[in-house]
C-alpha atoms as a PDB file:
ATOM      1  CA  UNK A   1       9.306 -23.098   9.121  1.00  0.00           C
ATOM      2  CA  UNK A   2       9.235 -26.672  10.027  1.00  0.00           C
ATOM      3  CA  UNK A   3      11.657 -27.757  12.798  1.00  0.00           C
ATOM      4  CA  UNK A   4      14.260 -30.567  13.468  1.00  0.00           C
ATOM      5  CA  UNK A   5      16.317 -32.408  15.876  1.00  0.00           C
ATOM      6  CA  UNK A   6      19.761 -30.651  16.320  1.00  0.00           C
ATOM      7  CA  UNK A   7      22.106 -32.048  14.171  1.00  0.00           C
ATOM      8  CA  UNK A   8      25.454 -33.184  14.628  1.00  0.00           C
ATOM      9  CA  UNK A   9      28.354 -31.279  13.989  1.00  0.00           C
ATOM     10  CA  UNK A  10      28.310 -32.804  10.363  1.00  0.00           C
ATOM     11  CA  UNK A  11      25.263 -32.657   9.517  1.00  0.00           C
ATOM     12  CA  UNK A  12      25.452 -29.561   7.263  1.00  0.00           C
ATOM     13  CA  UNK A  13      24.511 -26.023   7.273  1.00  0.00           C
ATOM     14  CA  UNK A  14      20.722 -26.744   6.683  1.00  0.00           C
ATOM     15  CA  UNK A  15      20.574 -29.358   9.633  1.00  0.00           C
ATOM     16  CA  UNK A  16      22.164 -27.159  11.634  1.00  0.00           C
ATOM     17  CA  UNK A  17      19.648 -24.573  10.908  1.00  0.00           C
ATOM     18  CA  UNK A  18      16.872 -26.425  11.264  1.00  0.00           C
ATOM     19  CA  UNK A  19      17.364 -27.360  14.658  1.00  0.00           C
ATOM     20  CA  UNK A  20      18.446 -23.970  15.402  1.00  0.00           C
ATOM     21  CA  UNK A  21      16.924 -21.576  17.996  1.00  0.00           C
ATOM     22  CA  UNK A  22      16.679 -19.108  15.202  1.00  0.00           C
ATOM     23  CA  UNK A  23      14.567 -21.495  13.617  1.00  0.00           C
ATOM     24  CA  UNK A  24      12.694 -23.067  16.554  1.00  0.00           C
ATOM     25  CA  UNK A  25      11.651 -19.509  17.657  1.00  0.00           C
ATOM     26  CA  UNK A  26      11.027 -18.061  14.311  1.00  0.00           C
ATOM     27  CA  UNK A  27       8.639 -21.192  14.121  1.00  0.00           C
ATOM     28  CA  UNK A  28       6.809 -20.644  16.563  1.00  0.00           C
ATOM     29  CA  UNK A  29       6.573 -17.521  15.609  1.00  0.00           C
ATOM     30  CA  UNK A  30       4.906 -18.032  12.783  1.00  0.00           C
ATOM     31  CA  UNK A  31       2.915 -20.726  13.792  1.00  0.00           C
ATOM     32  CA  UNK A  32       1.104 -18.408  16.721  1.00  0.00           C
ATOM     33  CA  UNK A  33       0.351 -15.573  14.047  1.00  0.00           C
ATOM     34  CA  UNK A  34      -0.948 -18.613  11.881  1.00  0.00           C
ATOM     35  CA  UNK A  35      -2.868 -19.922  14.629  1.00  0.00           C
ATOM     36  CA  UNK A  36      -4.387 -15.956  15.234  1.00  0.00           C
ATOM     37  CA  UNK A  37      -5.248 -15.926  11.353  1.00  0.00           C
ATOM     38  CA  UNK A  38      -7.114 -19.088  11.629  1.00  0.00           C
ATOM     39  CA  UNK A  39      -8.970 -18.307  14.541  1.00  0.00           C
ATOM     40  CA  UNK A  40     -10.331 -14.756  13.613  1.00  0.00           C
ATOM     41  CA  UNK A  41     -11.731 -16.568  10.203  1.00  0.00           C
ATOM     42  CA  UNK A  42     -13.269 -19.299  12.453  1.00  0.00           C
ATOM     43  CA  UNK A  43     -14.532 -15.903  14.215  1.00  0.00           C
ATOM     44  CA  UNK A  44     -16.416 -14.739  11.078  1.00  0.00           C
ATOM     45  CA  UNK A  45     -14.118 -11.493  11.275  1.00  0.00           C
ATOM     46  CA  UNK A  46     -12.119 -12.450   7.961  1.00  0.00           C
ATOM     47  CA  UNK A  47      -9.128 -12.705   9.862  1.00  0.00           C
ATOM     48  CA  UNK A  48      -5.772 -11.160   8.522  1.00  0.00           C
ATOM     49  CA  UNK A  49      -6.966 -11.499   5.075  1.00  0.00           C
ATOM     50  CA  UNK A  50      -4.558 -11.588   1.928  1.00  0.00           C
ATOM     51  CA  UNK A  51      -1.837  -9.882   4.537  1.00  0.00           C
ATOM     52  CA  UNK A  52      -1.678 -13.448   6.443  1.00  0.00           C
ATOM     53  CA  UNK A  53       1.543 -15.237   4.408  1.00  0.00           C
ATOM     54  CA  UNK A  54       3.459 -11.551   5.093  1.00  0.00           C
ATOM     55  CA  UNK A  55       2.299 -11.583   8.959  1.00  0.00           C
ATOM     56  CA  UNK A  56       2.987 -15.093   8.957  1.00  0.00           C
ATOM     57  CA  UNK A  57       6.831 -14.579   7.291  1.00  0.00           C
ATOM     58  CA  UNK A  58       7.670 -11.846   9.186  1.00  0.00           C
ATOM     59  CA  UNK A  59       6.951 -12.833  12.407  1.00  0.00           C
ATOM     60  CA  UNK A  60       9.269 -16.057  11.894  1.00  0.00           C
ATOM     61  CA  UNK A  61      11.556 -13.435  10.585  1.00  0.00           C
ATOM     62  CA  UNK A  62      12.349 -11.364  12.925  1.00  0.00           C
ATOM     63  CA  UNK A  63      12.038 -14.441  15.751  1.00  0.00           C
ATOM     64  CA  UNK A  64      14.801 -15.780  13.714  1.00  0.00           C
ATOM     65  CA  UNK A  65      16.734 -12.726  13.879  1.00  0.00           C
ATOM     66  CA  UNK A  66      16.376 -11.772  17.738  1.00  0.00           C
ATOM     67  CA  UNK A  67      16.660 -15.297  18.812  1.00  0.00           C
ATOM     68  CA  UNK A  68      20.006 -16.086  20.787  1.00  0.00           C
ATOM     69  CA  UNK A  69      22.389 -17.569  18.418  1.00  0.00           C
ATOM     70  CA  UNK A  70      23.113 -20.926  18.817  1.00  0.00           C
ATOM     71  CA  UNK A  71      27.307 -21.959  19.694  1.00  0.00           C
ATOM     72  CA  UNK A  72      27.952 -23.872  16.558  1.00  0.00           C
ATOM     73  CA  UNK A  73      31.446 -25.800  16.815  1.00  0.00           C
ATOM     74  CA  UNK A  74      32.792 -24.628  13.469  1.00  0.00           C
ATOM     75  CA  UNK A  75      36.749 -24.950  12.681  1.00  0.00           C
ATOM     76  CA  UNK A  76      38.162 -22.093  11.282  1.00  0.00           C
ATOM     77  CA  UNK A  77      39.123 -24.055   8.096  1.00  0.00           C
ATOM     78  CA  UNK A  78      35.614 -24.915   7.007  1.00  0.00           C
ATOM     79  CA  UNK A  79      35.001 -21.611   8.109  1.00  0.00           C
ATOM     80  CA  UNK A  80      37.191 -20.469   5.426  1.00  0.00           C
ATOM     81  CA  UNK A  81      35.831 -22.109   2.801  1.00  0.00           C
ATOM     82  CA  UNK A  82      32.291 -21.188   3.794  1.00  0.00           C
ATOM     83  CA  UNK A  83      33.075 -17.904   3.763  1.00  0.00           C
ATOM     84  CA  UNK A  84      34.352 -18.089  -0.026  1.00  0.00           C
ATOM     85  CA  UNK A  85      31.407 -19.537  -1.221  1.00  0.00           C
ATOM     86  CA  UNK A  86      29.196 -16.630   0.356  1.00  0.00           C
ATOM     87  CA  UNK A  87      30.960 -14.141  -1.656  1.00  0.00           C
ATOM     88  CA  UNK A  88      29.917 -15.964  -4.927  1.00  0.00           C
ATOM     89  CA  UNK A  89      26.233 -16.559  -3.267  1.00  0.00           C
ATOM     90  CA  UNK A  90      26.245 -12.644  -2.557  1.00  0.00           C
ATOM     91  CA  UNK A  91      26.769 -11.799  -5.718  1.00  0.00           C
ATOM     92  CA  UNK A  92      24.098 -13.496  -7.371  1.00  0.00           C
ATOM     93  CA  UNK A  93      21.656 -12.348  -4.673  1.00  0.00           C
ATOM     94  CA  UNK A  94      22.859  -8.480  -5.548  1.00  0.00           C
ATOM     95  CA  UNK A  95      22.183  -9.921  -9.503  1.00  0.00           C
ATOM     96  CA  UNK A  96      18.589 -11.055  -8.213  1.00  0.00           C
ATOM     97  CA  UNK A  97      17.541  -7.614  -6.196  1.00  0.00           C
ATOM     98  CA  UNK A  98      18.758  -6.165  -9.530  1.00  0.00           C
ATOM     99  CA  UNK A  99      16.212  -7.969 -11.682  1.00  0.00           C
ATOM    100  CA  UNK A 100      13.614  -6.523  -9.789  1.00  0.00           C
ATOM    101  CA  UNK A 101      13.786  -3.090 -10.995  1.00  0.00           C
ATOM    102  CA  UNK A 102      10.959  -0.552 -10.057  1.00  0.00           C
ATOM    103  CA  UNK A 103       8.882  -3.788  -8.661  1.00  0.00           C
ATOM    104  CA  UNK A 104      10.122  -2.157  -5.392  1.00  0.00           C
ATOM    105  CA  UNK A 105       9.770   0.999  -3.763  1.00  0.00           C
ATOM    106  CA  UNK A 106      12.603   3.339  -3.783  1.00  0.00           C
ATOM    107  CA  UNK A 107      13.159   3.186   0.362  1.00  0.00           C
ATOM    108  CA  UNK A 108      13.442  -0.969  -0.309  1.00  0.00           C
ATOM    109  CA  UNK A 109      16.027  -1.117  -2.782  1.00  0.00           C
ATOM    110  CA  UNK A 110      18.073   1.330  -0.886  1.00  0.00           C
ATOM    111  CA  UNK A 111      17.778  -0.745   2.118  1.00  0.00           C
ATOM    112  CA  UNK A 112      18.123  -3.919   0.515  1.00  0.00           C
ATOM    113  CA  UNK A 113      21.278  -2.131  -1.322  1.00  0.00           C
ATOM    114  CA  UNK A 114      22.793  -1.111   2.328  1.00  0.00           C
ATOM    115  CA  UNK A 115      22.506  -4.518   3.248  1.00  0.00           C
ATOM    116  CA  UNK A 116      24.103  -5.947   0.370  1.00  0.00           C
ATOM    117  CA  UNK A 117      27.185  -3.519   0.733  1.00  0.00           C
ATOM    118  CA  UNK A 118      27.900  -4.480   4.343  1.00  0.00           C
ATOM    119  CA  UNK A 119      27.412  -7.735   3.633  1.00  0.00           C
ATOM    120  CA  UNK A 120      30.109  -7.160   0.930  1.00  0.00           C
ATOM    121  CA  UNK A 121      32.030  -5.683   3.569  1.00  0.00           C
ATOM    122  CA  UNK A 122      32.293  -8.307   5.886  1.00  0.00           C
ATOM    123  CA  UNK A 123      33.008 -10.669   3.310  1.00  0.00           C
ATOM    124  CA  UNK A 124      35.970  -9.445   1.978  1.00  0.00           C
ATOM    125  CA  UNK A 125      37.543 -10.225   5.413  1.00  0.00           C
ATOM    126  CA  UNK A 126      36.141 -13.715   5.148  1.00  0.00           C
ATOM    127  CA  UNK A 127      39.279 -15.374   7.286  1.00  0.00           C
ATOM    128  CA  UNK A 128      38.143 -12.882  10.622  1.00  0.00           C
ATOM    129  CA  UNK A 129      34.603 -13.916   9.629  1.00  0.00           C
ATOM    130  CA  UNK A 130      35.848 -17.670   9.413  1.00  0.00           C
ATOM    131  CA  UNK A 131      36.626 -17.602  13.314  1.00  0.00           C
ATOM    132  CA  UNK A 132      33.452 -15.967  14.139  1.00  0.00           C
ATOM    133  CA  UNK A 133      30.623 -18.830  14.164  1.00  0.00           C
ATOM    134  CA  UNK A 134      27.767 -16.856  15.116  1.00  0.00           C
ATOM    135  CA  UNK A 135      28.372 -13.722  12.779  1.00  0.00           C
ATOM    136  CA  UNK A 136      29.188 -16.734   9.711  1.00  0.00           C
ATOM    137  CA  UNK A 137      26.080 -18.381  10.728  1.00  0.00           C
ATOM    138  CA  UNK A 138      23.888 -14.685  10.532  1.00  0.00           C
ATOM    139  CA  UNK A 139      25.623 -13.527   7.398  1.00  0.00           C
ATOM    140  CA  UNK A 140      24.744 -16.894   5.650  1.00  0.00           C
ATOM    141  CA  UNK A 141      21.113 -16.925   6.754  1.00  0.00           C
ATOM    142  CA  UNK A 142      20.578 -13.086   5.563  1.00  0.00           C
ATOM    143  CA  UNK A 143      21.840 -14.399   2.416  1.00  0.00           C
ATOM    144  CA  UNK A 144      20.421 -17.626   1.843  1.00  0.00           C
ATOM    145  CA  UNK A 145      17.105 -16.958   3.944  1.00  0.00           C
ATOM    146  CA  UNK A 146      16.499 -13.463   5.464  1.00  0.00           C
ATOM    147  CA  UNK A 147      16.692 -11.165   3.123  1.00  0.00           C
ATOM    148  CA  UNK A 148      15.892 -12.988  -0.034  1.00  0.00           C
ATOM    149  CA  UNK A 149      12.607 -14.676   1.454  1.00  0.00           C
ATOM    150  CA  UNK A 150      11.497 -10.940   2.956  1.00  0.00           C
ATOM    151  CA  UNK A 151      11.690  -9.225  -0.430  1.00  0.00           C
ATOM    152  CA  UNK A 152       9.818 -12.424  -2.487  1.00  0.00           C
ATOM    153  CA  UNK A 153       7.379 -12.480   0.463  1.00  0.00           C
ATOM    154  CA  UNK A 154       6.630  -8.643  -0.449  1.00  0.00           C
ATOM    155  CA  UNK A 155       6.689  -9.001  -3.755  1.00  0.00           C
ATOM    156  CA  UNK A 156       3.737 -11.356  -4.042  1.00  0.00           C
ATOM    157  CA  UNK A 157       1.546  -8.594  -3.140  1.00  0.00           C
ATOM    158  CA  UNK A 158      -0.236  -6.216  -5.292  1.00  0.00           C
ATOM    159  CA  UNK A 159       2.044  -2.971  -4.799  1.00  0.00           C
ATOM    160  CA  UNK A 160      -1.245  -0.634  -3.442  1.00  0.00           C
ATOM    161  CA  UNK A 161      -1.981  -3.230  -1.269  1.00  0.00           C
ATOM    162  CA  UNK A 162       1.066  -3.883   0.105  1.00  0.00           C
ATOM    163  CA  UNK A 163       1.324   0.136   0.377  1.00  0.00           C
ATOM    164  CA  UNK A 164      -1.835   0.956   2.117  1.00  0.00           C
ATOM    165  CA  UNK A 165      -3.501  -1.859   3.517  1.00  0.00           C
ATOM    166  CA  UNK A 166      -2.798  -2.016   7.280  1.00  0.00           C
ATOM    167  CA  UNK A 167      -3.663  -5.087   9.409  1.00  0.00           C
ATOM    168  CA  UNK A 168      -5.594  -3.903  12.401  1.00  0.00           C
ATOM    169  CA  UNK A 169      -4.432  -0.770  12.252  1.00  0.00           C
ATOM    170  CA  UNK A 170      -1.140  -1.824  12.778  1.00  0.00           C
ATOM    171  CA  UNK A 171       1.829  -1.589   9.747  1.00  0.00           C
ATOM    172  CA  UNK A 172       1.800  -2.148   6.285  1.00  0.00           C
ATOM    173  CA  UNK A 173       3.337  -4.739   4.217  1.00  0.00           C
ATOM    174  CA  UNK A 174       6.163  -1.999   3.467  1.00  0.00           C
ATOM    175  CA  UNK A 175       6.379  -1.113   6.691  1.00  0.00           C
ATOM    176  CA  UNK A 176       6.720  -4.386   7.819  1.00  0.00           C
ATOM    177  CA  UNK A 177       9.644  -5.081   5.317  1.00  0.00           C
ATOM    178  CA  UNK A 178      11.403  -1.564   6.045  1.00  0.00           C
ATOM    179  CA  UNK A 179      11.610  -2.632  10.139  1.00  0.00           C
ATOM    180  CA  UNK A 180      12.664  -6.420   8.949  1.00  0.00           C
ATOM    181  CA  UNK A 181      15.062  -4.701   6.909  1.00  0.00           C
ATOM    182  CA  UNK A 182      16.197  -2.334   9.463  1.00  0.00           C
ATOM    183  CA  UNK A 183      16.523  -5.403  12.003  1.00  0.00           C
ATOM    184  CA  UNK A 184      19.106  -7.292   9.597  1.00  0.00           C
ATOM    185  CA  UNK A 185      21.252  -4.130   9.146  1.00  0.00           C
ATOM    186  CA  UNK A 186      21.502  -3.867  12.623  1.00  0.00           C
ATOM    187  CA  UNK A 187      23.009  -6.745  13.308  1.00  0.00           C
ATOM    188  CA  UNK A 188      25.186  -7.200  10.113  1.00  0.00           C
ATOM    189  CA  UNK A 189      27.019  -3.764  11.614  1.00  0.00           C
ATOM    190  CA  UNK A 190      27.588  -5.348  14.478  1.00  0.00           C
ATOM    191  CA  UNK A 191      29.551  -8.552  13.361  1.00  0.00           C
ATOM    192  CA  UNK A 192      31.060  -5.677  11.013  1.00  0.00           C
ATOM    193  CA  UNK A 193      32.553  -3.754  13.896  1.00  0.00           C
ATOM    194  CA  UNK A 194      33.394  -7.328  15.332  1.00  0.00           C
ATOM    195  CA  UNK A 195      35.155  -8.378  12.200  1.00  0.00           C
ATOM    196  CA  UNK A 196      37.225  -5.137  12.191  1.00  0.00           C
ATOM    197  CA  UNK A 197      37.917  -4.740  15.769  1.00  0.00           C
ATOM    198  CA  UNK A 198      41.368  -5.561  15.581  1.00  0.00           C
ATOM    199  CA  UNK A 199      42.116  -3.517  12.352  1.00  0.00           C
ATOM    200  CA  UNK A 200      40.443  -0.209  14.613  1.00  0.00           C
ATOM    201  CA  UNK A 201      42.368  -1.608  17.888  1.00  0.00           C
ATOM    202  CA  UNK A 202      45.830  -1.950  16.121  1.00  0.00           C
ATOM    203  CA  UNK A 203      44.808   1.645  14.198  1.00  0.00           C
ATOM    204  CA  UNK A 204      44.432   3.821  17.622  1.00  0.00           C
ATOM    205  CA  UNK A 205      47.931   1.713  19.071  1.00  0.00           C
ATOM    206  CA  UNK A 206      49.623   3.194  15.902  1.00  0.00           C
ATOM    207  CA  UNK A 207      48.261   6.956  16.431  1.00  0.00           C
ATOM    208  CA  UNK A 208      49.058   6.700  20.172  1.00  0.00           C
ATOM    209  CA  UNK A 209      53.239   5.675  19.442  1.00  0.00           C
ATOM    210  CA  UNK A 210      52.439   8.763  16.282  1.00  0.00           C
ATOM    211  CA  UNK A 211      51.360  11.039  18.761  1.00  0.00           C
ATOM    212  CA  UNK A 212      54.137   9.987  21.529  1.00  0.00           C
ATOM    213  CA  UNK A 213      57.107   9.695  18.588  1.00  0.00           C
ATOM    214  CA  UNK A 214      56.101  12.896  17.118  1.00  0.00           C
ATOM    215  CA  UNK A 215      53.565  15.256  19.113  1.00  0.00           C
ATOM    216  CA  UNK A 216      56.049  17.901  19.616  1.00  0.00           C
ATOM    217  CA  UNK A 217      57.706  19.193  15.859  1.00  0.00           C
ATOM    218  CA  UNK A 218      61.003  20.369  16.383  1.00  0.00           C
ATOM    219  CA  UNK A 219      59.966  24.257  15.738  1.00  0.00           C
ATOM    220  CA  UNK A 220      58.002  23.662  19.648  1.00  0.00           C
ATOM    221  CA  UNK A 221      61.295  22.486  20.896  1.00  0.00           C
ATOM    222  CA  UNK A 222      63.480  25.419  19.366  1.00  0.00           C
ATOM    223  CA  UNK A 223      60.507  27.841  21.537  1.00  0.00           C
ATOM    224  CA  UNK A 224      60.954  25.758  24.207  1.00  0.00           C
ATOM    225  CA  UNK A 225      65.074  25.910  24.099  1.00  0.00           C
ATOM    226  CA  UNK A 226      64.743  29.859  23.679  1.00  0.00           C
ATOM    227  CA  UNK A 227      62.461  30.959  26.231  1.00  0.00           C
ATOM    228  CA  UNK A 228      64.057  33.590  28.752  1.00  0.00           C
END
């Protein structure tokens, strides 16, 4: 979660990142629910206990997530090519969540699975992704960062711990994945409907001239024609 001076416009995906809001936020973040840890064990109260590295993740995750995106400068070309190489990184994430198996819960891999798909989605349109900077930027993170670091993070926990053990009487480890989760699928369905906005746009044009061409069938006009 460590931060960085803004790169330069060719300084790379993981410069760019670093000295991203999503990061700087997501940082700090983390770093206050570190800080909160730290200071209930100086307390004598035990603190967050083994749940700390999961309160610790997921608060820089979803920072990371809600933070405004940044207005990264990318030309549609590199775009492109970005975009290409996503599609082979996506499918060896889908390979990973695979290997896990019944090392998570049913509601998980469904989630994780829903993700994956629109992910998928979006990626076979990877030249209107290409002009979109933000939604490349999200869709790269969730793959790269998000989603893979939230299910590892989770998985480091005994399962009945991770099930039942509630921090302050707050969530659970699994329900802290389940609303990270939820958060990323959220906002992958909305670069979704961005990315096919003009497919649905031109779609609704063509059933308007439909319905103008051919609303009335020719039988309606022969009722019409012989009405008294």
């Amino acid at each position: 979660m460590a931060t960085s001076s803004r790169g330069g416009s060719d300084g790379g995906p993981v410069l760019r990142y670093l000295g991203s809001r999503a990061n700087i936020i997501g940082s700090v973040g983390g770093l206050a629910a570190l800080g909160t840890h730290l200071g209930l064990v100086a307390a004598g109260t035990g603190g967050l206990g083994w749940l700390w590295p999961v309160a610790v993740a997921g608060v820089y995750g979803i920072g990371a997530v809600l933070a405004p995106r940044d207005k990264v400068d990318l030309h549609v070309g590199s775009g492109a090519i970005e975009a290409e190489q996503l599609r082979k990184d996506l499918a060896s994430l889908r390979n990973q969540v695979q290997r896990y198996g019944g090392k998570l819960p049913a509601d998980v891999t469904a989630a994780s699975r829903e993700i994956l798909d629109t992910l998928d989605v979006i990626l076979r349109r990877g030249e209107s992704l290409a002009a979109n900077a933000e939604g490349l930027f999200v869709v790269g993170r969730t793959i790269h960062d998000y989603l893979p670091t939230s299910l590892e993070t989770y998985l480091n926990l005994p399962r009945t711990y991770a099930m039942q053990r509630r921090v302050e009487g707050r969530r659970t480890a699994h329900e802290e994945l389940l609303a990270q989760l939820g958060l990323l699928q959220v906002e992958l369905t909305k670069i979704a409907d961005g990315v096919f906005a003009n497919d649905a746009k031109s779609l609704a044009d063509q059933g308007r001239f439909l319905e103008g061409r051919f609303g009335k069938s020719e039988l309606d006009l022969n009722k019409t024609e012989n009405k008294p």
